[in-house]
C-alpha atoms as a PDB file:
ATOM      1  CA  UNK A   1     100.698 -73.960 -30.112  1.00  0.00           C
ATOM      2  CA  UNK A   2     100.359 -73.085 -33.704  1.00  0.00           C
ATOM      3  CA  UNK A   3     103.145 -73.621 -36.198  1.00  0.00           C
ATOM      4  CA  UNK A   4     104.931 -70.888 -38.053  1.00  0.00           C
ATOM      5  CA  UNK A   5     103.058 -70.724 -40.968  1.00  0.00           C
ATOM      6  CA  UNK A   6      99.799 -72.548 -43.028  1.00  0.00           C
ATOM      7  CA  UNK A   7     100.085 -72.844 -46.562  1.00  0.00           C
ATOM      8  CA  UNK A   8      97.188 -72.297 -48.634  1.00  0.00           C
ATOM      9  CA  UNK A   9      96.214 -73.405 -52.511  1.00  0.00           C
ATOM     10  CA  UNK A  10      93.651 -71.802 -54.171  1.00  0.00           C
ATOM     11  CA  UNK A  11      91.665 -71.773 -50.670  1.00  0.00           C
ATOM     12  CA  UNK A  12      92.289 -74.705 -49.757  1.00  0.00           C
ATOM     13  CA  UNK A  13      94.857 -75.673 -46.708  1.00  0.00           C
ATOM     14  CA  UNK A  14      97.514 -77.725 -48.039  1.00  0.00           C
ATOM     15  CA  UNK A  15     100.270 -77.709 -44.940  1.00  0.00           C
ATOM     16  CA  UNK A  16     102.363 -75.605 -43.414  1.00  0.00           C
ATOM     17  CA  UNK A  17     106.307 -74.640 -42.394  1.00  0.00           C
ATOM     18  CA  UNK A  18     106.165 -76.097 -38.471  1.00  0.00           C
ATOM     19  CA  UNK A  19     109.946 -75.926 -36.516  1.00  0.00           C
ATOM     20  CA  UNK A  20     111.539 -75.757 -39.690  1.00  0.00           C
ATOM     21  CA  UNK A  21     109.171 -78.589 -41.271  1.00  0.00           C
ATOM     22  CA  UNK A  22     107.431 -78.148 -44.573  1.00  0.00           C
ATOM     23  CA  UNK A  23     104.665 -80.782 -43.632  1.00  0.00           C
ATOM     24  CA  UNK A  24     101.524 -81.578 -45.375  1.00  0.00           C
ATOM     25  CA  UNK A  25      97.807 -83.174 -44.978  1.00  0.00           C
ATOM     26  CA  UNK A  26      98.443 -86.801 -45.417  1.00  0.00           C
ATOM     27  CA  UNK A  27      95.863 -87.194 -48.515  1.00  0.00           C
ATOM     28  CA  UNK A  28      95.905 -90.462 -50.397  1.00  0.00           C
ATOM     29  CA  UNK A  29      97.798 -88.888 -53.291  1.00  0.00           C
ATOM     30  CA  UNK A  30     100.448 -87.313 -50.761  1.00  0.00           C
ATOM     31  CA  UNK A  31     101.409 -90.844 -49.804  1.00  0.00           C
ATOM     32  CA  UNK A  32     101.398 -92.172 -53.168  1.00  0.00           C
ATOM     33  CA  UNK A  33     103.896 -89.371 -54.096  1.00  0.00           C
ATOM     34  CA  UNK A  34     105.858 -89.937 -50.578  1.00  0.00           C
ATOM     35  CA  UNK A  35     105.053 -93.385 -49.307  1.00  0.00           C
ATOM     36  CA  UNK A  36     108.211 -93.417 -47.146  1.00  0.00           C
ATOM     37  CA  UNK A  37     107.620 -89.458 -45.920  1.00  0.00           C
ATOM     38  CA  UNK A  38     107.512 -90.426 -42.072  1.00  0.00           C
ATOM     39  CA  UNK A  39     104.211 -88.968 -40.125  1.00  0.00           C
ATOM     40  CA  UNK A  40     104.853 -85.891 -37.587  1.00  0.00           C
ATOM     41  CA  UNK A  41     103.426 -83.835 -35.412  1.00  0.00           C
ATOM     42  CA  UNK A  42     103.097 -80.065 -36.128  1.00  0.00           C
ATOM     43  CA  UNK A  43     102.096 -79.382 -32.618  1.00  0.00           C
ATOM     44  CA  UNK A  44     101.239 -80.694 -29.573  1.00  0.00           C
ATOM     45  CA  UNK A  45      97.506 -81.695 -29.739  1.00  0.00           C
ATOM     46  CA  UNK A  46      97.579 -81.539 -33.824  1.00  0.00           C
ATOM     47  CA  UNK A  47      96.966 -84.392 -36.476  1.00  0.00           C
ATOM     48  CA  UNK A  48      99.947 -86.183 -37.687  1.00  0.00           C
ATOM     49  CA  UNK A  49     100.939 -84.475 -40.960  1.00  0.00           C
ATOM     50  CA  UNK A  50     103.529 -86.050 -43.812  1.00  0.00           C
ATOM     51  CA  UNK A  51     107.054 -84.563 -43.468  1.00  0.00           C
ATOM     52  CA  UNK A  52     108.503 -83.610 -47.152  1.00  0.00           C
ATOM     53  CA  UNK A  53     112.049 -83.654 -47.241  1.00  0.00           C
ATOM     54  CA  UNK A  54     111.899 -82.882 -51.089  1.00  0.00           C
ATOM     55  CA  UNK A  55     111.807 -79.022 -50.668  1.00  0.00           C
ATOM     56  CA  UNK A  56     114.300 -77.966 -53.554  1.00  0.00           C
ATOM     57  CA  UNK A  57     112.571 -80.014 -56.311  1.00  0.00           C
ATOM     58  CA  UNK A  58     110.202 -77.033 -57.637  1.00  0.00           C
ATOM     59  CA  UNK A  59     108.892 -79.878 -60.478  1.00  0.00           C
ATOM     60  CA  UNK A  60     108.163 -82.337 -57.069  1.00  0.00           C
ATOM     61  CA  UNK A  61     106.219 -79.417 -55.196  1.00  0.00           C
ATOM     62  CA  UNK A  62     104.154 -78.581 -57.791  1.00  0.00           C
ATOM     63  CA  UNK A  63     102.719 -82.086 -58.833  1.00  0.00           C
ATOM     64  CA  UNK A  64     102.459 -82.919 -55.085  1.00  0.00           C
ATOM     65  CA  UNK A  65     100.170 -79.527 -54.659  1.00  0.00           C
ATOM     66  CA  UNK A  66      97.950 -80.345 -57.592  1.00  0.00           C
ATOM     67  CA  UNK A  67      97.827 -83.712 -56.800  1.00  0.00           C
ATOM     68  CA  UNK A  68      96.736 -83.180 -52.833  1.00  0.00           C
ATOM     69  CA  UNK A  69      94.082 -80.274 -54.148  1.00  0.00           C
ATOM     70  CA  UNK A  70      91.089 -82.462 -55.222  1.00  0.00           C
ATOM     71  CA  UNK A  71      91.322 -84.622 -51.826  1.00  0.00           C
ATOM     72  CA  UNK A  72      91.366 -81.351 -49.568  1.00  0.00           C
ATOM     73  CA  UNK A  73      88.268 -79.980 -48.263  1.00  0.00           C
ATOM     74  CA  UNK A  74      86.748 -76.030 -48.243  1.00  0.00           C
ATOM     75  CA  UNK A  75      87.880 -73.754 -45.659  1.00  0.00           C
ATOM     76  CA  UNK A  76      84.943 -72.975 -43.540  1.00  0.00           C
ATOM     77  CA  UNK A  77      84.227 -69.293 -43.378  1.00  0.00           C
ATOM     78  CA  UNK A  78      83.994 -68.219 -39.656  1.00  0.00           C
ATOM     79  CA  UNK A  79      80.812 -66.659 -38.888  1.00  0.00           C
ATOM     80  CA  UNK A  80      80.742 -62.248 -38.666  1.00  0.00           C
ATOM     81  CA  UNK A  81      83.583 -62.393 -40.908  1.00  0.00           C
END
C-alpha cells in the first residue's frame, strides 16, 4: 500500500512521510549528505528509500532538497489528464 504522504519539489518527487518515516530517493548526493542513513522500505513491493533521521535541522533539509533536485527525474503526466 501507499505511504502517507509524497513530497514534491518544484515537480519533482523527492520522498515522502511513510509510518512515521521522512524517507527519500537514494540519489548520489542523498548518500553523500547521509552515507550512514540506513535503506528502508516505504511499502511492501516499493524501492528501498534513505531514512533521514535529521528532521529538525531546517539548514540540513534544505541543502539535502537542493542537492537531490538535479539527480531526480520529471514526473510523467498521465495521459487524459
Amino acid at each position: 500500500m501507499m505511504g502517507e504522504y509524497i513530497l514534491y519539489y518544484r515537480d519533482k518527487i523527492i520522498g515522502g512521510i511513510y509510518d512515521n518515516r521522512f524517507l527519500v530517493k537514494p540519489t548520489k548526493s542523498a548518500r553523500e549528505k547521509m552515507p550512514d542513513a540506513s535503506l528502508e522500505l516505504p511499502y511492501d513491493g516499493a524501492k528501498p528509500m534513505l531514512l533521514v533521521d535529521n528532521v529538525e535541522n531546517r539548514d540540513f533539509l534544505k541543502e539535502l532538497v537542493l542537492s537531490m533536485y538535479n539527480e531526480l527525474p520529471v514526473v510523467k503526466k498521465k495521459k487524459g489528464l
